[in-house]
Protein backbone atom coordinates (compact mmCIF):
# COMPACT_ATOMS: atom_id res chain seq x y z
CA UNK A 1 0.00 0.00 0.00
CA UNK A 2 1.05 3.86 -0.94
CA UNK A 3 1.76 6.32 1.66
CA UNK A 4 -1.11 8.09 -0.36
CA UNK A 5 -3.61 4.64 0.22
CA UNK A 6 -2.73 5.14 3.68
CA UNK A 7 -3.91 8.83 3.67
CA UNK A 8 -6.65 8.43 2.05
CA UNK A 9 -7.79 5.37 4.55
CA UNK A 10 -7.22 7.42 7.82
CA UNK A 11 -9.47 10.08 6.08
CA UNK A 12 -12.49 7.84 4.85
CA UNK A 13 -12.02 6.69 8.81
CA UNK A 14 -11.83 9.58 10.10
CA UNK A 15 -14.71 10.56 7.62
CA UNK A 16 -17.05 7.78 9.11
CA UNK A 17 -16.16 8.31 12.84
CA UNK A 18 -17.62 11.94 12.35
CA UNK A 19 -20.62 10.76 10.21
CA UNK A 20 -21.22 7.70 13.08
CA UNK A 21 -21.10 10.44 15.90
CA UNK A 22 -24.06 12.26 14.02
CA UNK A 23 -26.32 9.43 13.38
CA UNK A 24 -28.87 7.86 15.55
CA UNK A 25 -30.48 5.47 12.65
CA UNK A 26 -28.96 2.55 13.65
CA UNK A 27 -29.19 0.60 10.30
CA UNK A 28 -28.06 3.46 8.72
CA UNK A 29 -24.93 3.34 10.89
CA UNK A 30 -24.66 -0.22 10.34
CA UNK A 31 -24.87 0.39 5.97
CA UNK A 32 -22.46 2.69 6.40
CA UNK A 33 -19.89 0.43 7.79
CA UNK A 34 -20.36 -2.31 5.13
CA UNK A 35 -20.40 0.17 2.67
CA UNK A 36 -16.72 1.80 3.92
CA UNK A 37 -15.77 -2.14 4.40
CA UNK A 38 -16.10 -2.29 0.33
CA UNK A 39 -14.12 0.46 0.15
CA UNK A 40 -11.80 0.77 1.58
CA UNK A 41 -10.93 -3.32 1.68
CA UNK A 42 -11.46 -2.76 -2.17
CA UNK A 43 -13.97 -6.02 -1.68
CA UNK A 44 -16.95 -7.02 -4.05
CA UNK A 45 -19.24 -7.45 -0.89
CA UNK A 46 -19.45 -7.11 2.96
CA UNK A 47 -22.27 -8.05 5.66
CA UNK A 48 -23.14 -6.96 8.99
CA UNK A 49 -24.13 -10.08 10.90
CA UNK A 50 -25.69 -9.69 14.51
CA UNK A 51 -26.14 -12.10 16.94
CA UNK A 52 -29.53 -13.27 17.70
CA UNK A 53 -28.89 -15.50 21.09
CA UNK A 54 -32.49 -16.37 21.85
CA UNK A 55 -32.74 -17.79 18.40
CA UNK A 56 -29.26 -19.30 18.23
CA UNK A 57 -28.81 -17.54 15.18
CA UNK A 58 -26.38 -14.83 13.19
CA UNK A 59 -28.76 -13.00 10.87
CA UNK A 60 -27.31 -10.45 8.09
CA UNK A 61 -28.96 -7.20 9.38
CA UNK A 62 -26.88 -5.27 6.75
CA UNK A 63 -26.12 -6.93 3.37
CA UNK A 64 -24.16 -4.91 0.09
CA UNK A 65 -25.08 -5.97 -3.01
CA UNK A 66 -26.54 -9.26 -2.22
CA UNK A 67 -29.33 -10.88 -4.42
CA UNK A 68 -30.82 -12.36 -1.28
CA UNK A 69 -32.86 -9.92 1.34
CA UNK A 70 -31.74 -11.95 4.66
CA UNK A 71 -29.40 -14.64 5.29
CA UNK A 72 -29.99 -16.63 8.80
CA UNK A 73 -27.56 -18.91 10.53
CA UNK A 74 -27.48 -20.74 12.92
CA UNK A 75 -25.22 -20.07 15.67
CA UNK A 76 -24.02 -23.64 16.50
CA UNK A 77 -23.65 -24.80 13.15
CA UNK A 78 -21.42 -24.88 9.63
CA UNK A 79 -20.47 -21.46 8.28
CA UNK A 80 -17.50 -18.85 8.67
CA UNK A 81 -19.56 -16.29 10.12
CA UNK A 82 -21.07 -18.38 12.75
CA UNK A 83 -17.71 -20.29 13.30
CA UNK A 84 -16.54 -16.15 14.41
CA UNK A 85 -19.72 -15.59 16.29
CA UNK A 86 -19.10 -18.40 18.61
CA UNK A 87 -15.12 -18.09 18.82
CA UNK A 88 -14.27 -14.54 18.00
CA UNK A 89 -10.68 -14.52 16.06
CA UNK A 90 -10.57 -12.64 12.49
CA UNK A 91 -10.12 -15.06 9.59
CA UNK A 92 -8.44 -14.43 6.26
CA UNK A 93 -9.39 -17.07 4.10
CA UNK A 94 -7.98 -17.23 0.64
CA UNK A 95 -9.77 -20.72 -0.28
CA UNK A 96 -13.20 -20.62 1.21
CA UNK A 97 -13.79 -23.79 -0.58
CA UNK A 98 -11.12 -26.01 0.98
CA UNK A 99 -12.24 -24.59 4.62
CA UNK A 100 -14.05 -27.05 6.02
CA UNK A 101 -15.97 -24.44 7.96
CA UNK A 102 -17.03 -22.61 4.69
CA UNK A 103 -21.08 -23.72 4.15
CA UNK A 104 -21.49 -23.09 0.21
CA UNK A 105 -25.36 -22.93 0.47
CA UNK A 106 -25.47 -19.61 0.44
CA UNK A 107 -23.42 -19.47 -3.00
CA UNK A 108 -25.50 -21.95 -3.89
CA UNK A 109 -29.07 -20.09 -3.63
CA UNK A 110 -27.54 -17.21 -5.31
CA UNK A 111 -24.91 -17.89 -7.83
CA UNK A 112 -22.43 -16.29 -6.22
CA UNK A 113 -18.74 -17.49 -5.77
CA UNK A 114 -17.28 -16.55 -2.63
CA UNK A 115 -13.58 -16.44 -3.78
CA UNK A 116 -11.98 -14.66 -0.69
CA UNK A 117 -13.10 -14.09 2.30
CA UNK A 118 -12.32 -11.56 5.55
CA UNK A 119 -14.01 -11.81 8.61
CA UNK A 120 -14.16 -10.45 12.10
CA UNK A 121 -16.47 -10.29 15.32
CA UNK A 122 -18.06 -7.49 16.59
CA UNK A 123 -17.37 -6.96 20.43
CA UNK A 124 -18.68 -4.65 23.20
CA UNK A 125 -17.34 -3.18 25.50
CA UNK A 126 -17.20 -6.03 27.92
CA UNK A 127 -16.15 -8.40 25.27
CA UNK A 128 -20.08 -9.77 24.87
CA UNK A 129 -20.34 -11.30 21.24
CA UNK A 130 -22.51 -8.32 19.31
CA UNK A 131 -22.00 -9.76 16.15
CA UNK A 132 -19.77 -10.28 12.96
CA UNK A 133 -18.12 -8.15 10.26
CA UNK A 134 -17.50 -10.04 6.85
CA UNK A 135 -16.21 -8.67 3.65
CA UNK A 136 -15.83 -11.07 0.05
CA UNK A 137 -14.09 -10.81 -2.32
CA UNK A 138 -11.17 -8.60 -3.04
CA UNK A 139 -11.50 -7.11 -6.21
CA UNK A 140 -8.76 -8.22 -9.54
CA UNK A 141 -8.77 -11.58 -7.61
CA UNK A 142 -6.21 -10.51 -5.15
CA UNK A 143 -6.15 -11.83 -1.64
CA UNK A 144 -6.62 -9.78 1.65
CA UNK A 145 -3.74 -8.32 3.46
CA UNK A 146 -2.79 -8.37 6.91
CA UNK A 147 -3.04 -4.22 6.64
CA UNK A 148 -6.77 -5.21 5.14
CA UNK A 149 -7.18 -6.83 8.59
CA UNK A 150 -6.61 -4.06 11.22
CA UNK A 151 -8.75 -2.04 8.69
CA UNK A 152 -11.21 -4.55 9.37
CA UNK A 153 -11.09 -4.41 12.75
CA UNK A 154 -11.21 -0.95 13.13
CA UNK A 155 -14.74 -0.80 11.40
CA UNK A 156 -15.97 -4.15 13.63
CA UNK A 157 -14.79 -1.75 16.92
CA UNK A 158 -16.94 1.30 14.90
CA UNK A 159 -20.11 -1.18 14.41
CA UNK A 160 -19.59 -3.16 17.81
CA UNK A 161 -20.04 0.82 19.67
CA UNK A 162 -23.16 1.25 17.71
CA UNK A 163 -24.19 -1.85 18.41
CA UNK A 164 -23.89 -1.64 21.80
CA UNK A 165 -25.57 2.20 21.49
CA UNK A 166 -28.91 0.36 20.34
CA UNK A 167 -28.77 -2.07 23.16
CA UNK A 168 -28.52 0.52 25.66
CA UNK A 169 -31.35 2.63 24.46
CA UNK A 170 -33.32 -0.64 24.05
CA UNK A 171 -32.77 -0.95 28.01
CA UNK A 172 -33.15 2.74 28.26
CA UNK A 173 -36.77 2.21 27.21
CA UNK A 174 -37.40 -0.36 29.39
CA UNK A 175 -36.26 1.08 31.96
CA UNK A 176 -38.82 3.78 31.78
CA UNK A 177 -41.29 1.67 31.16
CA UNK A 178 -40.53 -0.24 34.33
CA UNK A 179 -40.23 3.17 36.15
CA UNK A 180 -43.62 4.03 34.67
CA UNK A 181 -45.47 1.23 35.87
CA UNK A 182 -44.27 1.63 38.89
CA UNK A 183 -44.76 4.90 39.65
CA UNK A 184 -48.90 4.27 37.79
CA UNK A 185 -49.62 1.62 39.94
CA UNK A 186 -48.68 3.46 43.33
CA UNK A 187 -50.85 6.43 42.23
CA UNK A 188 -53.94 3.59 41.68
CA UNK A 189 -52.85 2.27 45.39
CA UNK A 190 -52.25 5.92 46.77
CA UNK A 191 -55.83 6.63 45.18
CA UNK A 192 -57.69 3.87 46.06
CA UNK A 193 -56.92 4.06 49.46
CA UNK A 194 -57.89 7.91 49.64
CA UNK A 195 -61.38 6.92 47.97
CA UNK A 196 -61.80 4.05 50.09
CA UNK A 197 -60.82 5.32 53.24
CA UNK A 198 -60.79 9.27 54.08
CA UNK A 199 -62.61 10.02 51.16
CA UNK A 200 -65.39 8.04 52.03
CA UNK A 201 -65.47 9.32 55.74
CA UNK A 202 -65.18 12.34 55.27
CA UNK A 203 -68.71 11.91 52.31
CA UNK A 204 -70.08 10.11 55.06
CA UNK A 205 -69.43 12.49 57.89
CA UNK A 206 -71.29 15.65 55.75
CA UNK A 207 -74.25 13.55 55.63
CA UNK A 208 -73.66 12.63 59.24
CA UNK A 209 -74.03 16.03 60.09
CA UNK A 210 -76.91 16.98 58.27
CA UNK A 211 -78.84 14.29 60.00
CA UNK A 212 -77.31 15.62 63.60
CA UNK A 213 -78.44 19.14 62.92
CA UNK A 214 -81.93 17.88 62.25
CA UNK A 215 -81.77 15.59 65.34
CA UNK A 216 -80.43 18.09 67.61
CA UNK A 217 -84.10 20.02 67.38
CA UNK A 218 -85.88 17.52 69.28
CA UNK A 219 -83.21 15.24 70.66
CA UNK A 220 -80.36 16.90 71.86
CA UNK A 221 -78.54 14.28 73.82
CA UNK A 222 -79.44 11.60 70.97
CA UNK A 223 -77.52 14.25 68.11
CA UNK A 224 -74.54 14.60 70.65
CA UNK A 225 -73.99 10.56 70.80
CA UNK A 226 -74.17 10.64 67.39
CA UNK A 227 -71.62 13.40 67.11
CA UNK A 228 -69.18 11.54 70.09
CA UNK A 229 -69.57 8.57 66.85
CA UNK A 230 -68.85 10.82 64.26
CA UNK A 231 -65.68 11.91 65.83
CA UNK A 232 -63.96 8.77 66.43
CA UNK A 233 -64.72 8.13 62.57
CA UNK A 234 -62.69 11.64 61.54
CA UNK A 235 -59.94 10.96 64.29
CA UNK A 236 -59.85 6.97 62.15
CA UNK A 237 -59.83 8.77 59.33
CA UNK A 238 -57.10 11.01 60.44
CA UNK A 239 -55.59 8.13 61.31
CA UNK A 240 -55.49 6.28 58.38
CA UNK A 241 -54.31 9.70 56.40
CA UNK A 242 -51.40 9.49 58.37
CA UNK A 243 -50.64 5.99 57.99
CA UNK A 244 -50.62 6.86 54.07
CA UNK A 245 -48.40 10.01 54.27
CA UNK A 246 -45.95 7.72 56.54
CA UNK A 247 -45.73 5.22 53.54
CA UNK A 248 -45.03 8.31 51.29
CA UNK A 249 -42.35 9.72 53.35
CA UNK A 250 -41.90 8.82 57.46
CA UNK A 251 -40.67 12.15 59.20
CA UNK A 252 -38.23 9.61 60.66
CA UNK A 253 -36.63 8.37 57.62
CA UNK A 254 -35.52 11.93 56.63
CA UNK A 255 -34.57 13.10 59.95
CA UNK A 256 -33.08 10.08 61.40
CA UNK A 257 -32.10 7.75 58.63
CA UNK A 258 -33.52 4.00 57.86
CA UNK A 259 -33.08 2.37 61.50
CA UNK A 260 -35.55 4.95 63.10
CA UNK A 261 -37.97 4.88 60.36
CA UNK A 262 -38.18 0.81 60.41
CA UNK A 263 -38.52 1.04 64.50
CA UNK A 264 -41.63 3.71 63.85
CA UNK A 265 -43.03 1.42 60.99
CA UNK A 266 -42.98 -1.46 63.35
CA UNK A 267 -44.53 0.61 65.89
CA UNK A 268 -47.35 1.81 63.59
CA UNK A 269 -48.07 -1.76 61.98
CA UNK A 270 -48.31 -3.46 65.40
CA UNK A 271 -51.11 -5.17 66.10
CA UNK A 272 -52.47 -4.76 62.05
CA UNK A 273 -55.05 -7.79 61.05
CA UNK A 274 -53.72 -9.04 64.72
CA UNK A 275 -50.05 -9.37 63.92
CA UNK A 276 -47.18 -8.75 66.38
CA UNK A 277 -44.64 -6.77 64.39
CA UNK A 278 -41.64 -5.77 65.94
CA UNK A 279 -38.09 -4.49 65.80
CA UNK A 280 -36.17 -6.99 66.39
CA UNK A 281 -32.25 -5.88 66.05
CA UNK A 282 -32.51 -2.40 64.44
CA UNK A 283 -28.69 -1.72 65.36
CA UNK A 284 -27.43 0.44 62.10
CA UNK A 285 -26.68 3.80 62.18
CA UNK A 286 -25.38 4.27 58.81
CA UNK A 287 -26.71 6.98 56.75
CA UNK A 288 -27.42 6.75 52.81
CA UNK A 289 -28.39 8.85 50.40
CA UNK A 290 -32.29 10.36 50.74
CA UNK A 291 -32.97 8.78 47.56
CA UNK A 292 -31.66 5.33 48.43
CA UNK A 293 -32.66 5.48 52.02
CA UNK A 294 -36.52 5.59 50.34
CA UNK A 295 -36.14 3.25 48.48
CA UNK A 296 -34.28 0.68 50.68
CA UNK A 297 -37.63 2.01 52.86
CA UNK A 298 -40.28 1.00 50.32
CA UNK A 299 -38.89 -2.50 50.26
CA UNK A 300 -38.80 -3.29 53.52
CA UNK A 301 -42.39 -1.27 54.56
CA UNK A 302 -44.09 -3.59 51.48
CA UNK A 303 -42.52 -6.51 53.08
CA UNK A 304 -43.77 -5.69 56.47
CA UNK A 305 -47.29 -5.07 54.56
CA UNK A 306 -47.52 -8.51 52.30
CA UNK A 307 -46.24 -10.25 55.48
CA UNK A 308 -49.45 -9.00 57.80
CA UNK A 309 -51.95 -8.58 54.86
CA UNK A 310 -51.20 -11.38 52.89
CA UNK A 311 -49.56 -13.75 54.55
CA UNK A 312 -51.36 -13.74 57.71
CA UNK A 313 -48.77 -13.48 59.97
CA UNK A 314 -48.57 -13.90 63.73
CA UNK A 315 -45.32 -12.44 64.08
CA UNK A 316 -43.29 -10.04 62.16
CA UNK A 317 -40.11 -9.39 63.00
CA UNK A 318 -37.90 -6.08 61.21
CA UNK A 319 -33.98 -5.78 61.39
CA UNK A 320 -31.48 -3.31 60.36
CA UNK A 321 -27.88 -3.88 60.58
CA UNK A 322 -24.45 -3.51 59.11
CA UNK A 323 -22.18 -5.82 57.19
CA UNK A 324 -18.55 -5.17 56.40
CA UNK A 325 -19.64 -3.34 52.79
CA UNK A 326 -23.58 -2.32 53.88
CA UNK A 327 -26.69 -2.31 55.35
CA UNK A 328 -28.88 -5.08 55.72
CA UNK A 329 -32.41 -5.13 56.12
CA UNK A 330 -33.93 -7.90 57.16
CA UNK A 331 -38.10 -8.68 57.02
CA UNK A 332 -38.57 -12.14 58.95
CA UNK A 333 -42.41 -13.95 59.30
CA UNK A 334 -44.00 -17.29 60.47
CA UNK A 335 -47.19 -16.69 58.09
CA UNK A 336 -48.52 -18.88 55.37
CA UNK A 337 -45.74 -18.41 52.75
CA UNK A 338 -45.99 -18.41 48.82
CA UNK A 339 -44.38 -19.37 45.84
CA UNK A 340 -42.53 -16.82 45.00
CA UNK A 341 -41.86 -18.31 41.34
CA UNK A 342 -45.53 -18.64 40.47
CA UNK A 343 -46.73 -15.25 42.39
CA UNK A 344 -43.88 -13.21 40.16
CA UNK A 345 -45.18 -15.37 36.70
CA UNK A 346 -47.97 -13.57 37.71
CA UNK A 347 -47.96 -10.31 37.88
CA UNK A 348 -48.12 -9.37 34.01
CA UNK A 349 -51.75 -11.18 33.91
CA UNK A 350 -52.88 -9.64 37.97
CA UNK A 351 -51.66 -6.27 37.06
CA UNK A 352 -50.50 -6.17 41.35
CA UNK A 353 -47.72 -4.42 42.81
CA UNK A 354 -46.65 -5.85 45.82
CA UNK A 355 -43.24 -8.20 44.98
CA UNK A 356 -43.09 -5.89 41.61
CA UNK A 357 -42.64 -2.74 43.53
CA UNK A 358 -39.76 -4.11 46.06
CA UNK A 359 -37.38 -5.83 43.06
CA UNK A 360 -37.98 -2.49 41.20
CA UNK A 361 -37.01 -0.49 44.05
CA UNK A 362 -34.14 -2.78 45.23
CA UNK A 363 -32.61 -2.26 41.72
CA UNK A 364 -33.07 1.20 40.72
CA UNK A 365 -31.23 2.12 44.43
CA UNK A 366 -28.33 -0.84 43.19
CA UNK A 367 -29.20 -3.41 46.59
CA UNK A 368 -29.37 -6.51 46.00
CA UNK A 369 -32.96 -8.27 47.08
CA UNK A 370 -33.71 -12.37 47.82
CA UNK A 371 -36.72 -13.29 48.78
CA UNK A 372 -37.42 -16.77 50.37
CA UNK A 373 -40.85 -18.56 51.02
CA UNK A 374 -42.75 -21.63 50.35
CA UNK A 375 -46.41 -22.30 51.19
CA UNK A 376 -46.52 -22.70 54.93
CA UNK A 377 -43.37 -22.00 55.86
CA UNK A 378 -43.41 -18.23 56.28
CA UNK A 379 -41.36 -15.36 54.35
CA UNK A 380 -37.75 -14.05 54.85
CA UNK A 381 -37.19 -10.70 52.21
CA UNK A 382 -33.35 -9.75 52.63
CA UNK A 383 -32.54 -6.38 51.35
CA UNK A 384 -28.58 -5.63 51.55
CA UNK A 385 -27.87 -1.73 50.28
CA UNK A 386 -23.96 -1.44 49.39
CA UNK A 387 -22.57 1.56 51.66
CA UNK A 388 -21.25 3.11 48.36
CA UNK A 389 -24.52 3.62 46.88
């Protein structure tokens, strides 16, 4: 190669790196890869393979000058691109048809000849199989260099960071979806208990007191029993508005960090659909973020509520300690169990929070969340929150 073929290759690179900064069509980024693969290899053809694991197969997302519109391998079987999927390595093959790993059907269904052949797999970051980078065919019938090679690469490293750009968008989305649901199905609880519980006393209690007023014209002490009634509703209904703006956010969990919260969550829960719920060793005083202190909260309070609403527990018992990296928080019952397997298959049909809301929160805060119970052996949820977090 010239020092002026050099030139000219660090420029169309250089060229493409710009142009791939720019784009955020993905198979447009992809095309023009192949595309720079033909030229600047000076080969007839190239392809953009990607990995498809849940299919076992390497399917040509990009293909350049091809008379077929997809070609599908699969991932465990005969061919040179699937042979790179599965073991990385660039080939230079200057006989396809004495490789034994060469499958001619392809040639076959087209009429093609696949004289030459350069290949090489396309990596992320963390050195995860994305897919492959072939080009065929150099043009005059000469054979590909070893300089063709690290030009080769170089474009696989271009396509494996676009690649990997798609994936992470892809879990991007998810991710907000996940966030979304979430945060949709704790305004439905948040609502429903409002309707269903100080809403409705407080509908009640108007026309409570329009019956009162009329009582209290010929039966004075009768209207002020009824009024000695209607109190203890409001104060339950106060009641129960502060039990939902202590799952929202517990005056002790932003003035005195996780421990105190989980001793006045045990405190308030006590004695809920006749439970005994308790602190049991609440020893930490390790603060976290705000952020991750909630949501380390929300785990362990949804616990506390499955284990004395569901599971029917006689005894709850609540921890909070340290380990040598974190905190561990600890949600320990004798009730009826469940399977967890089965209750998280679930979920997509039920359209329930409960075990939903706890893995989603254990994740987005980075803790790591295990959950064991069978039926009739009781529940233990383990919540450990890294101390770098």
């Amino acid at each position: 190669m010239t020092p002026t073929g050099e030139t000219e290759q660090l420029a169309l690179l250089l060229s493409l790196q710009r142009e791939l900064a720019l784009e955020t069509d993905i198979d447009v980024v992809l095309r023009r890869i192949a595309d720079a693969a033909t030229t600047l290899l000076g080969a007839e053809r190239a392809t953009v393979y990607v990995v498809d694991h849940e299919r076992g197969e390497v399917w040509s997302r990009v293909l350049t000058e091809s008379e077929l519109r997809e070609i599908r391998l699969p991932l465990d079987g005969r061919g040179i691109a699937s042979d790179v999927a599965r073991n990385g390595g660039v080939l230079r093959i200057d006989d396809p048809y004495g490789d034994p790993r060469f499958d001619a059907s392809v040639d076959a269904r087209t009429g093609y000849r696949t004289r030459s052949m350069l290949v090489a797999p396309i990596d992320a970051r963390d050195r995860s199989r994305l897919g492959v980078l072939q080009a065929v065919n150099k043009i005059g019938d000469e054979r590909f260099t070893a300089a063709d090679e690290s030009l080769l690469r170089s474009l696989a490293g271009s396509a494996g960071i676009a690649l990997e750009y798609v994936a992470l968008n892809a879990q991007l989305a998810l991710e907000r979806l996940r966030v979304v649901k979430v945060t949709e199905e704790t305004r439905h609880r948040l609502a429903r208990d409002l309707h269903d519980g100080v809403a409705q006393t407080l509908a009640n209690a108007a026309i409570s007191i329009e019956i009162v007023q009329r009582e209290a014209r010929t039966d004075v002490p009768a209207a002020m029993a009824d009024l000695d009634r209607l109190r203890e509703r409001l104060i339950e209904a106060q009641k129960g508005l502060r039990d939902i703006l202590f799952a929202l956010r517990p005056v002790a969990l932003t003035e005195d960090g996780l421990s105190a919260a989980v001793r006045a969550l045990a405190e308030r829960m006590d004695g809920t659909n006749g439970s005994r719920v308790f602190a049991r060793t609440v020893t930490s005083s390790t603060r976290l973020g705000p952020e991750v202190e909630a949501g380390a909260f929300t785990v362990l309070r949804e616990a506390a509520n499955n284990a004395v609403k569901t599971g029917r527990a006689p005894n709850v018992a609540l921890d909070v300690t340290d380990d040598a990296g974190g905190i561990v928080g600890l949600v320990e019952d004798d009730g009826n169990g469940f399977d967890v397997a089965a209750t998280l298959g679930s979920y997509a049909g039920r359209g329930s929070l409960g075990l939903l809301q706890m893995r989603e929160a254990a994740r987005l805060i980075g803790a790591q969340l295990s959950i064991d119970s069978s039926p009739g052996n009781g529940t233990r949820v383990r919540l450990r929150v890294p101390r770098a977090v």
